[in-house]
PDB file of N, CA and C in Angstrom:
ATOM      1  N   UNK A   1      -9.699  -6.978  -5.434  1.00  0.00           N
ATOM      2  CA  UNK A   1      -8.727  -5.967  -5.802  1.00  0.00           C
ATOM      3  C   UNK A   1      -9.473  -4.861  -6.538  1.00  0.00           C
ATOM      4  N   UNK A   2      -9.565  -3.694  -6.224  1.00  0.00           N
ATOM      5  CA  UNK A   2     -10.040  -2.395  -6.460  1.00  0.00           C
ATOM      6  C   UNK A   2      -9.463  -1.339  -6.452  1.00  0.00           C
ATOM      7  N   UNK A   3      -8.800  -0.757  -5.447  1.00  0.00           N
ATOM      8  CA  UNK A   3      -8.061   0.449  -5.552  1.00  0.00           C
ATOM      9  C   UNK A   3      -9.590   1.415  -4.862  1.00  0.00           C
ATOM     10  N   UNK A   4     -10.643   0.951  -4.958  1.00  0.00           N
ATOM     11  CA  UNK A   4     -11.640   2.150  -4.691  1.00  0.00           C
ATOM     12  C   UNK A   4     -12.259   2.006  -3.528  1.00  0.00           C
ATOM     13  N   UNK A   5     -12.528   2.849  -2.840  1.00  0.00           N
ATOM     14  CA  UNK A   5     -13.234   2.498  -1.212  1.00  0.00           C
ATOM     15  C   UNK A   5     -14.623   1.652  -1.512  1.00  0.00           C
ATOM     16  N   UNK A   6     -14.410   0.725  -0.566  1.00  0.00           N
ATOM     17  CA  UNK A   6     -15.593  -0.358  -0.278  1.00  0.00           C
ATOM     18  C   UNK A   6     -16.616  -0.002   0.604  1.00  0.00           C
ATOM     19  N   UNK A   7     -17.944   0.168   0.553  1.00  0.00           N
ATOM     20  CA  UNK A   7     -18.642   0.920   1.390  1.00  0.00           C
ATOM     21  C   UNK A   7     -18.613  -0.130   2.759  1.00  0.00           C
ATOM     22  N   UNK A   8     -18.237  -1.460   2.750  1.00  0.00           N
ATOM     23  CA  UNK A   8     -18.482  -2.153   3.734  1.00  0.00           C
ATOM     24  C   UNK A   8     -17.285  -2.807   4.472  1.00  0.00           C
ATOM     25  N   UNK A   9     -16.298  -1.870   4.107  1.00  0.00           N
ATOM     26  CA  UNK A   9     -14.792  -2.158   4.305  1.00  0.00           C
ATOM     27  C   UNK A   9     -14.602  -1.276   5.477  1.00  0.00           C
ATOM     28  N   UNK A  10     -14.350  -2.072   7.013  1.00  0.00           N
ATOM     29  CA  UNK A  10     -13.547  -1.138   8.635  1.00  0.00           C
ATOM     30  C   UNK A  10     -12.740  -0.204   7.987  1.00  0.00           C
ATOM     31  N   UNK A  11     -11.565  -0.791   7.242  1.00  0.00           N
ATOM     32  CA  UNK A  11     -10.695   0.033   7.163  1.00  0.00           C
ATOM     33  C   UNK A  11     -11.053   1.153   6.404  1.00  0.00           C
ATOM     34  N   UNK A  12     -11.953   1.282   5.264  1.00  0.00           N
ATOM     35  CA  UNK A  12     -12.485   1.779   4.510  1.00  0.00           C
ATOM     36  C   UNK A  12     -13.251   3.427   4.574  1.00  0.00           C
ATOM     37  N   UNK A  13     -13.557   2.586   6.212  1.00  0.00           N
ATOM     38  CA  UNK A  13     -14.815   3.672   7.139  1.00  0.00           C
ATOM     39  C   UNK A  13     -13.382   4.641   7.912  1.00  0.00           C
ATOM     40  N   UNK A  14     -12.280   3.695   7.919  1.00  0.00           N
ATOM     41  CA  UNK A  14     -11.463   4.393   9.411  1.00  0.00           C
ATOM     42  C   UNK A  14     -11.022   5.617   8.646  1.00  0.00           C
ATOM     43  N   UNK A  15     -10.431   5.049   7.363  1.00  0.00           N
ATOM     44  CA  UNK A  15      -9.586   6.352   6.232  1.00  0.00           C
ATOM     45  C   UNK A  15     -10.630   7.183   6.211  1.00  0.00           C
ATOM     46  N   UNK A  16     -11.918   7.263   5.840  1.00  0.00           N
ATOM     47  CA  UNK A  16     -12.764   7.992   5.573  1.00  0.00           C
ATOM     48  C   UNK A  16     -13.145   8.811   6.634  1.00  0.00           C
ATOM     49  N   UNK A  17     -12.969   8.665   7.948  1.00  0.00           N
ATOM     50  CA  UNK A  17     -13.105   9.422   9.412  1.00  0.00           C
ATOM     51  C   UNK A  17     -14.807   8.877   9.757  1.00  0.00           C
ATOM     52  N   UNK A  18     -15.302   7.826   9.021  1.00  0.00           N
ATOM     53  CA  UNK A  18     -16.518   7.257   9.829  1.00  0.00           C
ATOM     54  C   UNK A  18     -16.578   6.453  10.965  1.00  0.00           C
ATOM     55  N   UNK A  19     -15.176   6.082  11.211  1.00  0.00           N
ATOM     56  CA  UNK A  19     -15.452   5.494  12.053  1.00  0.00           C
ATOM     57  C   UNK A  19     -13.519   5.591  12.923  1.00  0.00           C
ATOM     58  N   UNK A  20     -13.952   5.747  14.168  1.00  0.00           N
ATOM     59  CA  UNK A  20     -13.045   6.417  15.355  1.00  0.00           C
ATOM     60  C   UNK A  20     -11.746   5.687  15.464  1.00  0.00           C
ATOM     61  N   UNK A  21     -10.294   5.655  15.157  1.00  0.00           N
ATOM     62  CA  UNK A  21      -9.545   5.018  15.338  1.00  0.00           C
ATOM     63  C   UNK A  21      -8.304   6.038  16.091  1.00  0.00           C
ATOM     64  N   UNK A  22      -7.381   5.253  16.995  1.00  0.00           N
ATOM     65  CA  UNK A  22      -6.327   5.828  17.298  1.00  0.00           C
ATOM     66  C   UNK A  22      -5.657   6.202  16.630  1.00  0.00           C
ATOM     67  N   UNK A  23      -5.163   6.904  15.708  1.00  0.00           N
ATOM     68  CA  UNK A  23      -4.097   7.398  14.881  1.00  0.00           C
ATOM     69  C   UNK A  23      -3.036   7.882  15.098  1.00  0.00           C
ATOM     70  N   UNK A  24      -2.128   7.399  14.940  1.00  0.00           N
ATOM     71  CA  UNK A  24      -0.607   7.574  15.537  1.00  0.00           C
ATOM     72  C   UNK A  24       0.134   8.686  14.244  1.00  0.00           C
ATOM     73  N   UNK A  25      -0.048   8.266  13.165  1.00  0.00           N
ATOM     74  CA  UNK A  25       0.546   8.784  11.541  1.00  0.00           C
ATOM     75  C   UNK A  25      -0.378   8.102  10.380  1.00  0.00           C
ATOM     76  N   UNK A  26      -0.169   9.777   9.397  1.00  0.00           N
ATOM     77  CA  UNK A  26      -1.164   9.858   8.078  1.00  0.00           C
ATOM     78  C   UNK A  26      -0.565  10.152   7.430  1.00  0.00           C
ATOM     79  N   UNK A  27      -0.672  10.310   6.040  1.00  0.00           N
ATOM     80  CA  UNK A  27       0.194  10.778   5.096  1.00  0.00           C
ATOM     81  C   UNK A  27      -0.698  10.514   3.744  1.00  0.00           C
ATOM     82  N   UNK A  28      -0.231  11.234   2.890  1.00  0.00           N
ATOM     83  CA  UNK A  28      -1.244  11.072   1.592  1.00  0.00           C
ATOM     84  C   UNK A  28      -1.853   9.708   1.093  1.00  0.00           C
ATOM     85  N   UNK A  29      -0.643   8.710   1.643  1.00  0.00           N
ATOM     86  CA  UNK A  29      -1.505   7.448   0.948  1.00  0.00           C
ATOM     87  C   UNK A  29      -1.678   6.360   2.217  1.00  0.00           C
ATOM     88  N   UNK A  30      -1.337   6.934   3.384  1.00  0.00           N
ATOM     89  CA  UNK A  30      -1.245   5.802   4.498  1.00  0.00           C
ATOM     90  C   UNK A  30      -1.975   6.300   5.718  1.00  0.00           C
ATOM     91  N   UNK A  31      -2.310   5.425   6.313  1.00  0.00           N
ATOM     92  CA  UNK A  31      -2.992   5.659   7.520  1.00  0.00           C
ATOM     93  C   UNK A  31      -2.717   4.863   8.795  1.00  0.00           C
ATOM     94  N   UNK A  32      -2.301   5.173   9.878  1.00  0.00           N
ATOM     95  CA  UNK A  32      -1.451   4.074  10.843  1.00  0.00           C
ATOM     96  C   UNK A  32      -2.195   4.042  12.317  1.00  0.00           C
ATOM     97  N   UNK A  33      -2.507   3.074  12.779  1.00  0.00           N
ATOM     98  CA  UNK A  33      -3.802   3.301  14.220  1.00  0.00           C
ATOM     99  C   UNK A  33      -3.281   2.199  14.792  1.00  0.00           C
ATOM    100  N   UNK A  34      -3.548   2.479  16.290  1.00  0.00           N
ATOM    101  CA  UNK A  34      -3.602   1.808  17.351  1.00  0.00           C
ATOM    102  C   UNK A  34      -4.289  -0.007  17.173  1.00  0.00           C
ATOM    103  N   UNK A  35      -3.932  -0.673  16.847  1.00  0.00           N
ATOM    104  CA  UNK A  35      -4.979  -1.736  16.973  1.00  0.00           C
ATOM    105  C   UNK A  35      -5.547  -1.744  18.395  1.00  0.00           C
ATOM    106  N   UNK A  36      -6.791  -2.435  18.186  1.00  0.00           N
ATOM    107  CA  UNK A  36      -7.740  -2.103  19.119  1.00  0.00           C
ATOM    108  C   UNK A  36      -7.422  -3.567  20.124  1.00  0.00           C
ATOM    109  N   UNK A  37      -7.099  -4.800  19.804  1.00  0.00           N
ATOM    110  CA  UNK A  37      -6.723  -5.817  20.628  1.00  0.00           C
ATOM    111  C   UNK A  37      -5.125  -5.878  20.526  1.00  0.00           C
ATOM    112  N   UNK A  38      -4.355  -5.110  21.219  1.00  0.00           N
ATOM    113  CA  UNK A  38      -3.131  -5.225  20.694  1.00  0.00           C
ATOM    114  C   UNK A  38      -2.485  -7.097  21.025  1.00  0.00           C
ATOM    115  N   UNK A  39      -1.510  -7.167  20.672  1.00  0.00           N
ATOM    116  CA  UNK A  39      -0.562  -8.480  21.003  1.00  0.00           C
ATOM    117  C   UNK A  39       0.883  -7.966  21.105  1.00  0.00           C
ATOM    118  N   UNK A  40       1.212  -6.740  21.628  1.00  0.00           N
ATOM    119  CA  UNK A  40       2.651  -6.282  22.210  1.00  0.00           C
ATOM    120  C   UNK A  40       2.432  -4.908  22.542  1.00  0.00           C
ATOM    121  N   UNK A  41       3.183  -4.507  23.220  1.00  0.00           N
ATOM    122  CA  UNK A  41       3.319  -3.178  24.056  1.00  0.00           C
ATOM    123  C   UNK A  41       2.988  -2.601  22.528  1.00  0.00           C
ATOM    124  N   UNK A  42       3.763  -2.259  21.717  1.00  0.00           N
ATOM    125  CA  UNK A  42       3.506  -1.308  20.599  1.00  0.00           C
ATOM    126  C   UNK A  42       2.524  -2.448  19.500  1.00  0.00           C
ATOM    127  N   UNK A  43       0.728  -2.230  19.130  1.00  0.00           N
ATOM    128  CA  UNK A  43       0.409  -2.904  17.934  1.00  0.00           C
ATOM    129  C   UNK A  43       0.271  -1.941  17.276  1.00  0.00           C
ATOM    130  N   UNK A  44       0.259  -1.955  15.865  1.00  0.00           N
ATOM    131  CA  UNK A  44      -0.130  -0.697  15.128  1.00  0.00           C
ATOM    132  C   UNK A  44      -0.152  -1.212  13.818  1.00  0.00           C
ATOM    133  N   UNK A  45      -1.198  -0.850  13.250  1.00  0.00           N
ATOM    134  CA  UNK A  45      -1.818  -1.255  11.975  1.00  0.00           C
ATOM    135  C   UNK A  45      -1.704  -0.190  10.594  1.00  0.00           C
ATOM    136  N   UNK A  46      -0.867  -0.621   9.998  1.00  0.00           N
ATOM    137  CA  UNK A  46      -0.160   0.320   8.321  1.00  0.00           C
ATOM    138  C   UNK A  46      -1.325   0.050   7.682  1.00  0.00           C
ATOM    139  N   UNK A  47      -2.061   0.859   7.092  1.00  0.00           N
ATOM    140  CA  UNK A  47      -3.415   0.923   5.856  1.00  0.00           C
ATOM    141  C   UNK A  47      -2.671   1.718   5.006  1.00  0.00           C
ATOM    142  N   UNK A  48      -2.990   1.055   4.001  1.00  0.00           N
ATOM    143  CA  UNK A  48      -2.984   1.870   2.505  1.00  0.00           C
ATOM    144  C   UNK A  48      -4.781   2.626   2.678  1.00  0.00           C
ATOM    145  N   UNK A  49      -4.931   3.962   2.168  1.00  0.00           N
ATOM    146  CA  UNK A  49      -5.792   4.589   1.761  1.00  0.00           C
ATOM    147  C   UNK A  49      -6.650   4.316   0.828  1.00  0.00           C
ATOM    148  N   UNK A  50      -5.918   3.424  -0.185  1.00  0.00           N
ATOM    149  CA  UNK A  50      -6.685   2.840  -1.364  1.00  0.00           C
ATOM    150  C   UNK A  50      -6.852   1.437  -0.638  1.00  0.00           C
ATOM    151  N   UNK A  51      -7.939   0.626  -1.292  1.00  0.00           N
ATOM    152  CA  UNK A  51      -8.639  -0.427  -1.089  1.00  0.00           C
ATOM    153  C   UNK A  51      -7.921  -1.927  -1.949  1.00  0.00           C
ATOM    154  N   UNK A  52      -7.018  -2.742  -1.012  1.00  0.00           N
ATOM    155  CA  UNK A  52      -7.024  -3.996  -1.881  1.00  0.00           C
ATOM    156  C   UNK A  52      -7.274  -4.711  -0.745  1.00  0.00           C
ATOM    157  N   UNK A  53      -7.385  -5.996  -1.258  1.00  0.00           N
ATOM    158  CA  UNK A  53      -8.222  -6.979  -0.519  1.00  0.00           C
ATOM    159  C   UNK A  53      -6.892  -7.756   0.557  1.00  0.00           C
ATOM    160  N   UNK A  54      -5.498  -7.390  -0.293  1.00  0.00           N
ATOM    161  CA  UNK A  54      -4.328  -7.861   0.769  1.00  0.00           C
ATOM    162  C   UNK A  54      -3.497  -7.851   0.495  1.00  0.00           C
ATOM    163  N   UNK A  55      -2.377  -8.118   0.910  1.00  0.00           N
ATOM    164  CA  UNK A  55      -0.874  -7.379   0.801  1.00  0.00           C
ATOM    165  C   UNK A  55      -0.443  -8.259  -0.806  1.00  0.00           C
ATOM    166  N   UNK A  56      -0.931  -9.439  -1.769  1.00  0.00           N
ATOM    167  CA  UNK A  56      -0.433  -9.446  -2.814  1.00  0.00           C
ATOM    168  C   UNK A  56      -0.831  -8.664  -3.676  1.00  0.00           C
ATOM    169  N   UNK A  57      -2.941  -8.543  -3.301  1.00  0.00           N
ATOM    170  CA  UNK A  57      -3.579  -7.639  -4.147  1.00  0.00           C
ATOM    171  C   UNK A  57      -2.756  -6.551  -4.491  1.00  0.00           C
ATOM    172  N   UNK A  58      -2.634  -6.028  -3.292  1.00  0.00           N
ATOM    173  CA  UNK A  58      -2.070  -4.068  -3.020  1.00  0.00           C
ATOM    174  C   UNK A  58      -0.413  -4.193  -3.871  1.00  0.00           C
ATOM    175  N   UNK A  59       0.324  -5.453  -3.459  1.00  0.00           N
ATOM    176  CA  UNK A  59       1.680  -5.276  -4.144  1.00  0.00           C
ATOM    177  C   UNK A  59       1.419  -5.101  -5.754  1.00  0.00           C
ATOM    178  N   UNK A  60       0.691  -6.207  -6.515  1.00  0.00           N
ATOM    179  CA  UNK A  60      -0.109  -6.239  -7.593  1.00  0.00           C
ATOM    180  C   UNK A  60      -0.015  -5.395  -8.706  1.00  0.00           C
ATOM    181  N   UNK A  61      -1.274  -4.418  -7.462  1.00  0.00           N
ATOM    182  CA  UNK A  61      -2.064  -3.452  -8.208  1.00  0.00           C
ATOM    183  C   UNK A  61      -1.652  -2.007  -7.797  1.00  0.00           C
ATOM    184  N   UNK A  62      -0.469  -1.817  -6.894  1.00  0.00           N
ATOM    185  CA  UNK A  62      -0.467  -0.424  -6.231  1.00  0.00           C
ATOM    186  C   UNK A  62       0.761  -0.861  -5.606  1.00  0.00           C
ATOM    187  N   UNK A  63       1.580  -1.030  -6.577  1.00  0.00           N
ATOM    188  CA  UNK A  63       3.032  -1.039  -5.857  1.00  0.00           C
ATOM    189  C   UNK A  63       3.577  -0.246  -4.951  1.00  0.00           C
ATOM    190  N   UNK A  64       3.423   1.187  -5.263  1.00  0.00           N
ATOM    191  CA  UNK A  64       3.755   2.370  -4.467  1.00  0.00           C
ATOM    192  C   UNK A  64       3.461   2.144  -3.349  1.00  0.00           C
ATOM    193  N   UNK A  65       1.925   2.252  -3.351  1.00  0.00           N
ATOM    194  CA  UNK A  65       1.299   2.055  -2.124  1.00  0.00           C
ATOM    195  C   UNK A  65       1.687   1.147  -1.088  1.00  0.00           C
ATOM    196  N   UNK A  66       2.284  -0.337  -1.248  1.00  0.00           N
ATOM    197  CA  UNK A  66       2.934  -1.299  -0.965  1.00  0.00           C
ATOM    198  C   UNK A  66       4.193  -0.597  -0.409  1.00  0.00           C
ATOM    199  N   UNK A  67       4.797   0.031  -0.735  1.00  0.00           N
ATOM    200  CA  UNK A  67       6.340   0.507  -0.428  1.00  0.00           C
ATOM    201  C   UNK A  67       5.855   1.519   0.689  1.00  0.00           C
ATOM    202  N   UNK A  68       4.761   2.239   0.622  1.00  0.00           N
ATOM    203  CA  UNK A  68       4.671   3.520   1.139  1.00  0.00           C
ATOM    204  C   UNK A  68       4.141   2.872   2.599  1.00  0.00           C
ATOM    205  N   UNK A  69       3.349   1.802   2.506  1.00  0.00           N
ATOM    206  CA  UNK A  69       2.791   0.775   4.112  1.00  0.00           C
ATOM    207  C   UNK A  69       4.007   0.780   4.389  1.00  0.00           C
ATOM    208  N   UNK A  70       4.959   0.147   3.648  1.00  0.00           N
ATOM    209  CA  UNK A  70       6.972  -0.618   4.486  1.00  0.00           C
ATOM    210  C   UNK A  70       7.060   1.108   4.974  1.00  0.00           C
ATOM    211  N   UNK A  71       7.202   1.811   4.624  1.00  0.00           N
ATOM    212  CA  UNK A  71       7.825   3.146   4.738  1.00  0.00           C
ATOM    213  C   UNK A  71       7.407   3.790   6.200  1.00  0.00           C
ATOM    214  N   UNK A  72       5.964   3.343   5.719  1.00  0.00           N
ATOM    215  CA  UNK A  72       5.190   4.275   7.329  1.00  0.00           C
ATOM    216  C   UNK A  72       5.217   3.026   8.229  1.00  0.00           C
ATOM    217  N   UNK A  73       5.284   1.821   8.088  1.00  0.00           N
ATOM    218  CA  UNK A  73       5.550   0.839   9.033  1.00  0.00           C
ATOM    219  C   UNK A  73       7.089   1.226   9.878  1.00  0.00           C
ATOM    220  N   UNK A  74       8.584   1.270   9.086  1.00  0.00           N
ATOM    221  CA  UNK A  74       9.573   1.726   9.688  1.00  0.00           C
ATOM    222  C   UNK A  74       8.878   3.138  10.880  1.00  0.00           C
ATOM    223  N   UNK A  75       8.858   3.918  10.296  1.00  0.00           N
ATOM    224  CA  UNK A  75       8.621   5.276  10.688  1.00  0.00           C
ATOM    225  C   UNK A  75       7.552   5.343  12.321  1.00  0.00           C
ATOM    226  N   UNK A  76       6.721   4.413  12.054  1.00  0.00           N
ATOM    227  CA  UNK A  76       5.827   4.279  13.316  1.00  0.00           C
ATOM    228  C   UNK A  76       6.868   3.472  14.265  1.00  0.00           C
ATOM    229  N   UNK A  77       7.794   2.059  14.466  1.00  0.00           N
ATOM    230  CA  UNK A  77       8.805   1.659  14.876  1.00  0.00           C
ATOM    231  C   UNK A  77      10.291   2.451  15.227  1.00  0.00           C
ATOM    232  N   UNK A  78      10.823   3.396  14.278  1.00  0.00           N
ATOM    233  CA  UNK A  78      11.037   5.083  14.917  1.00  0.00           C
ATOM    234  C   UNK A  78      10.427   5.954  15.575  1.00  0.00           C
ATOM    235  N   UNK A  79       9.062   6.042  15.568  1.00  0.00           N
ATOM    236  CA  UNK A  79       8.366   6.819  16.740  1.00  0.00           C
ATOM    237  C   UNK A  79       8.101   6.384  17.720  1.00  0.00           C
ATOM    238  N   UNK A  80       8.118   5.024  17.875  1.00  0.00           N
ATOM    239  CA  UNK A  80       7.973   4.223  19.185  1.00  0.00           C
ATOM    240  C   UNK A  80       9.844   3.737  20.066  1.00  0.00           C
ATOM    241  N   UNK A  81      10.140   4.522  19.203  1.00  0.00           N
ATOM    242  CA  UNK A  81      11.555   4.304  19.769  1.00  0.00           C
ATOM    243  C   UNK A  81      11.964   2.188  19.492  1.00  0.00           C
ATOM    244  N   UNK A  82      11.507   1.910  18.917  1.00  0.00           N
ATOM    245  CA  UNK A  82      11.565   0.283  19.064  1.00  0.00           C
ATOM    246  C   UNK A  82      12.909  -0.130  17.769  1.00  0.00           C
ATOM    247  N   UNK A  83      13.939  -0.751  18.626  1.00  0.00           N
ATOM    248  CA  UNK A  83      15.374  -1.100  17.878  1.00  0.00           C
ATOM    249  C   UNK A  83      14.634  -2.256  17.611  1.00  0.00           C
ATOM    250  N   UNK A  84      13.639  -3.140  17.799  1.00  0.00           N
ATOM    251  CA  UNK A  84      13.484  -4.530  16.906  1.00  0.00           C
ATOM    252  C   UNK A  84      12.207  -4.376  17.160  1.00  0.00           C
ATOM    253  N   UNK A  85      11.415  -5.024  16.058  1.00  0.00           N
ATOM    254  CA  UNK A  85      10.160  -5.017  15.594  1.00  0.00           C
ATOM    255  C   UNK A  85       9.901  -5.817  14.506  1.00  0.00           C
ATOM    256  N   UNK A  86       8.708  -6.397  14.654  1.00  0.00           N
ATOM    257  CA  UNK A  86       7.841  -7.322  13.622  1.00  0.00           C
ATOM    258  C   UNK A  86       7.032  -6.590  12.826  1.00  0.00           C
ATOM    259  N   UNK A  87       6.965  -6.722  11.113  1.00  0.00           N
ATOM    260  CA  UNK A  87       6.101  -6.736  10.400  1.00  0.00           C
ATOM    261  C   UNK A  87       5.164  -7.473   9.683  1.00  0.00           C
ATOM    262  N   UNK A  88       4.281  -7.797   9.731  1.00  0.00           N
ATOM    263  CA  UNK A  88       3.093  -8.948   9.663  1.00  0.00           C
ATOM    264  C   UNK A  88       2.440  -8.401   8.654  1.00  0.00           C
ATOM    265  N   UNK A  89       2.343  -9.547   7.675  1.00  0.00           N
ATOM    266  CA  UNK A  89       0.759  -8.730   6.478  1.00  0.00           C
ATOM    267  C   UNK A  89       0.247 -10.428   6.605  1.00  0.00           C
ATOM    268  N   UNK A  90      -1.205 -10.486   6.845  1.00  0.00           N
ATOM    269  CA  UNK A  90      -1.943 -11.550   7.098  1.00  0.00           C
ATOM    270  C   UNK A  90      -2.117 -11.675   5.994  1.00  0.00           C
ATOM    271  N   UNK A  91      -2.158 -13.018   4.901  1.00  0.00           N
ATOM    272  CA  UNK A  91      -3.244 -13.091   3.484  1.00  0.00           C
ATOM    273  C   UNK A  91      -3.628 -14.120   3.522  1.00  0.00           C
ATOM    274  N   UNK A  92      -5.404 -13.882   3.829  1.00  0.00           N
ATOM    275  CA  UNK A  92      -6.116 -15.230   3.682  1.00  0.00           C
ATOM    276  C   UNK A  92      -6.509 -15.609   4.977  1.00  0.00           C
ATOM    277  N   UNK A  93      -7.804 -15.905   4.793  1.00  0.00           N
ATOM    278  CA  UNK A  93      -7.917 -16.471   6.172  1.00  0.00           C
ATOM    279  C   UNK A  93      -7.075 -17.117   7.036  1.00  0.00           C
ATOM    280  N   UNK A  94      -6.752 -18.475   6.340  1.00  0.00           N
ATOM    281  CA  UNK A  94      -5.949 -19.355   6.651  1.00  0.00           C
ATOM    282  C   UNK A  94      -4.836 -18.796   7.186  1.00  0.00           C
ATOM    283  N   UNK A  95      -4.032 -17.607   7.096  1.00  0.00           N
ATOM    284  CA  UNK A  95      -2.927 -17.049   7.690  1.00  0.00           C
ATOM    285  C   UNK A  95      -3.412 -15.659   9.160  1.00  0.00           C
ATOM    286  N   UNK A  96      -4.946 -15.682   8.793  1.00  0.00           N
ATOM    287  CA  UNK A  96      -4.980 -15.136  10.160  1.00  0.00           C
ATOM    288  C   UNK A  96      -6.219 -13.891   9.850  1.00  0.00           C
ATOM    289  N   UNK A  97      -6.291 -13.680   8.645  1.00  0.00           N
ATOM    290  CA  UNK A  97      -6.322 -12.433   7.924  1.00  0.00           C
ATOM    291  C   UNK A  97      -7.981 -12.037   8.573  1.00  0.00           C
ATOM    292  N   UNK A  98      -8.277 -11.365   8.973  1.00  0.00           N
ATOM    293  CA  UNK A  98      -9.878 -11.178   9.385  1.00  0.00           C
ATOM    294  C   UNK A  98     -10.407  -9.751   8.782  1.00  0.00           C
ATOM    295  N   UNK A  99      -9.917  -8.932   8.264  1.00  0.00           N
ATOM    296  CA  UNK A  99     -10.200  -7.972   7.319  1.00  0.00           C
ATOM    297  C   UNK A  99      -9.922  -7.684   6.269  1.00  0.00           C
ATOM    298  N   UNK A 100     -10.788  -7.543   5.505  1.00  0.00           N
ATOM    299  CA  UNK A 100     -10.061  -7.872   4.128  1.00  0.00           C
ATOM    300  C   UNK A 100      -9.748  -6.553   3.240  1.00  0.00           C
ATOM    301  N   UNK A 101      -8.528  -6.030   3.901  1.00  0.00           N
ATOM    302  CA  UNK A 101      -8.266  -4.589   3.170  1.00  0.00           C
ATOM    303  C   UNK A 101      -6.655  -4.541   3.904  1.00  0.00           C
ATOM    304  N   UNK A 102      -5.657  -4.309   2.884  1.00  0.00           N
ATOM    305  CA  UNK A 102      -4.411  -4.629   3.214  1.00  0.00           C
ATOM    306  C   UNK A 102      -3.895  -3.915   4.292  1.00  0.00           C
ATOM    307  N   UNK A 103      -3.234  -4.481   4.956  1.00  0.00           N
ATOM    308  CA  UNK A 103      -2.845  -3.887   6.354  1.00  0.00           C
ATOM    309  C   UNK A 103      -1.414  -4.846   6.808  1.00  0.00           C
ATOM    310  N   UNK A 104      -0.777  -3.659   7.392  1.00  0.00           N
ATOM    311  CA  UNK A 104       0.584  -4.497   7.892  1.00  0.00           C
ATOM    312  C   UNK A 104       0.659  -4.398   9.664  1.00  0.00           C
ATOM    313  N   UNK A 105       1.012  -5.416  10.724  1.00  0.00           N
ATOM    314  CA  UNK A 105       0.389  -5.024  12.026  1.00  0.00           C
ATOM    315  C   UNK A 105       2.283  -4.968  12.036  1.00  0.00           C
ATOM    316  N   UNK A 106       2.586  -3.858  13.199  1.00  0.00           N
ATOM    317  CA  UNK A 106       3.541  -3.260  13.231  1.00  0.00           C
ATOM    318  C   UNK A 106       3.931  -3.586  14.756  1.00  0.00           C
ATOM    319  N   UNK A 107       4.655  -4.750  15.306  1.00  0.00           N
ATOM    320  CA  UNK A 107       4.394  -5.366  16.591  1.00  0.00           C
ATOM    321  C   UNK A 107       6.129  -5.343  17.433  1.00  0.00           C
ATOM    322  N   UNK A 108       6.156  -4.768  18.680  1.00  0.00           N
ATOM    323  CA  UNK A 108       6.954  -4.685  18.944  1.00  0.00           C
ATOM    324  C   UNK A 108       7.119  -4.178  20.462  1.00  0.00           C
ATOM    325  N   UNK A 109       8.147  -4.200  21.332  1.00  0.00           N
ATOM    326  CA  UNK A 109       8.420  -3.793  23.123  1.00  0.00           C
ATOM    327  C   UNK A 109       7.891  -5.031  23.598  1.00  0.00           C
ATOM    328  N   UNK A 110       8.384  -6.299  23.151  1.00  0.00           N
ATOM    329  CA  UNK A 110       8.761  -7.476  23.708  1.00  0.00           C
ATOM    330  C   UNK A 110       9.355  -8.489  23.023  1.00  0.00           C
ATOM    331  N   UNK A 111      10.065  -9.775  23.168  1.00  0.00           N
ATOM    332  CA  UNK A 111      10.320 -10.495  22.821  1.00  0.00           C
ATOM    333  C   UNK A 111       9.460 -11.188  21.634  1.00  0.00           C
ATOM    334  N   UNK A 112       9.806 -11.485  20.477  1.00  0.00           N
ATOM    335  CA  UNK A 112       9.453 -12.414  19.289  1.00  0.00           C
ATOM    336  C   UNK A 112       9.826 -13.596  19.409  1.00  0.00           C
ATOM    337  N   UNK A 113       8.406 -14.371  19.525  1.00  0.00           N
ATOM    338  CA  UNK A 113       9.180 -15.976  19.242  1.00  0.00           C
ATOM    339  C   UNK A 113       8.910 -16.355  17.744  1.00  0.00           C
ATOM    340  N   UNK A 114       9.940 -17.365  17.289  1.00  0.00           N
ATOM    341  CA  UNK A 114      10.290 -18.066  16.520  1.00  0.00           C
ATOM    342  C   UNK A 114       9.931 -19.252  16.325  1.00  0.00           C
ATOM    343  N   UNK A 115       8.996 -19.970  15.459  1.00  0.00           N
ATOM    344  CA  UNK A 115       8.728 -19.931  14.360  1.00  0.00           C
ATOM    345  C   UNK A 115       7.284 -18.891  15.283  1.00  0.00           C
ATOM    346  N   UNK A 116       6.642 -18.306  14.296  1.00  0.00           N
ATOM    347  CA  UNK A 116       5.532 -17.156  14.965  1.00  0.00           C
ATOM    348  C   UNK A 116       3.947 -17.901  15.300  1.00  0.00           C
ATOM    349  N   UNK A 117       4.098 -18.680  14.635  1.00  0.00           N
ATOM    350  CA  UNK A 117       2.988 -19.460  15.266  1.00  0.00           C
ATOM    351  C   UNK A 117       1.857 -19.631  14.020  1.00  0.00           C
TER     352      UNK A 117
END
């Protein structure tokens, strides 16, 4: 938990424009991209701009920021036209998590199964 860019952080490089991502929507504290392996017609990945290690860190330490991912998460699910949609924040390996900088995957234009796996 930091709040400060990690020089060795993907997401870190993507906010910073070092490194090439689809970008769908930006905004002062959010950043929203194409995932690159999607898992539904619409994937799309909510970054906070600031650096926590995962969605309790970021709730934590950067509440705002936390509200402002939910905010631009809706908003990308309005631009995709999508009436139902999944929001996912991985924490921990064990739940899936493979980058460690908070991110919400924004999944949707097919069926959700139940329990998610």
């Amino acid at each position: 938990m930091t709040g400060e860019p990690q020089p060795d952080c993907l997401f870190c490089k993507i906010v910073e424009g070092h490194i090439p991502a689809t970008i769908v929507r930006e905004t002062d504290t959010t950043v929203a991209f194409r995932d690159i392996n999607p898992q539904a017609p619409t994937h799309v990945l909510v970054i906070p701009k600031v650096h926590y290690e995962n969605a309790a860190a970021l709730a934590a330490g950067a509440p705002q920021a936390a509200a402002d991912v939910l905010q631009e998460a809706q908003a990308v699910a309005d631009e995709d036209k999508l009436d139902s949609y999944r929001i996912v924040f991985n924490t921990g390996a064990g739940a899936g998590q493979t980058v460690w900088h908070a991110h919400a995957h924004v999944l949707g234009g097919r069926g959700m199964e139940w329990p998610p796996g």
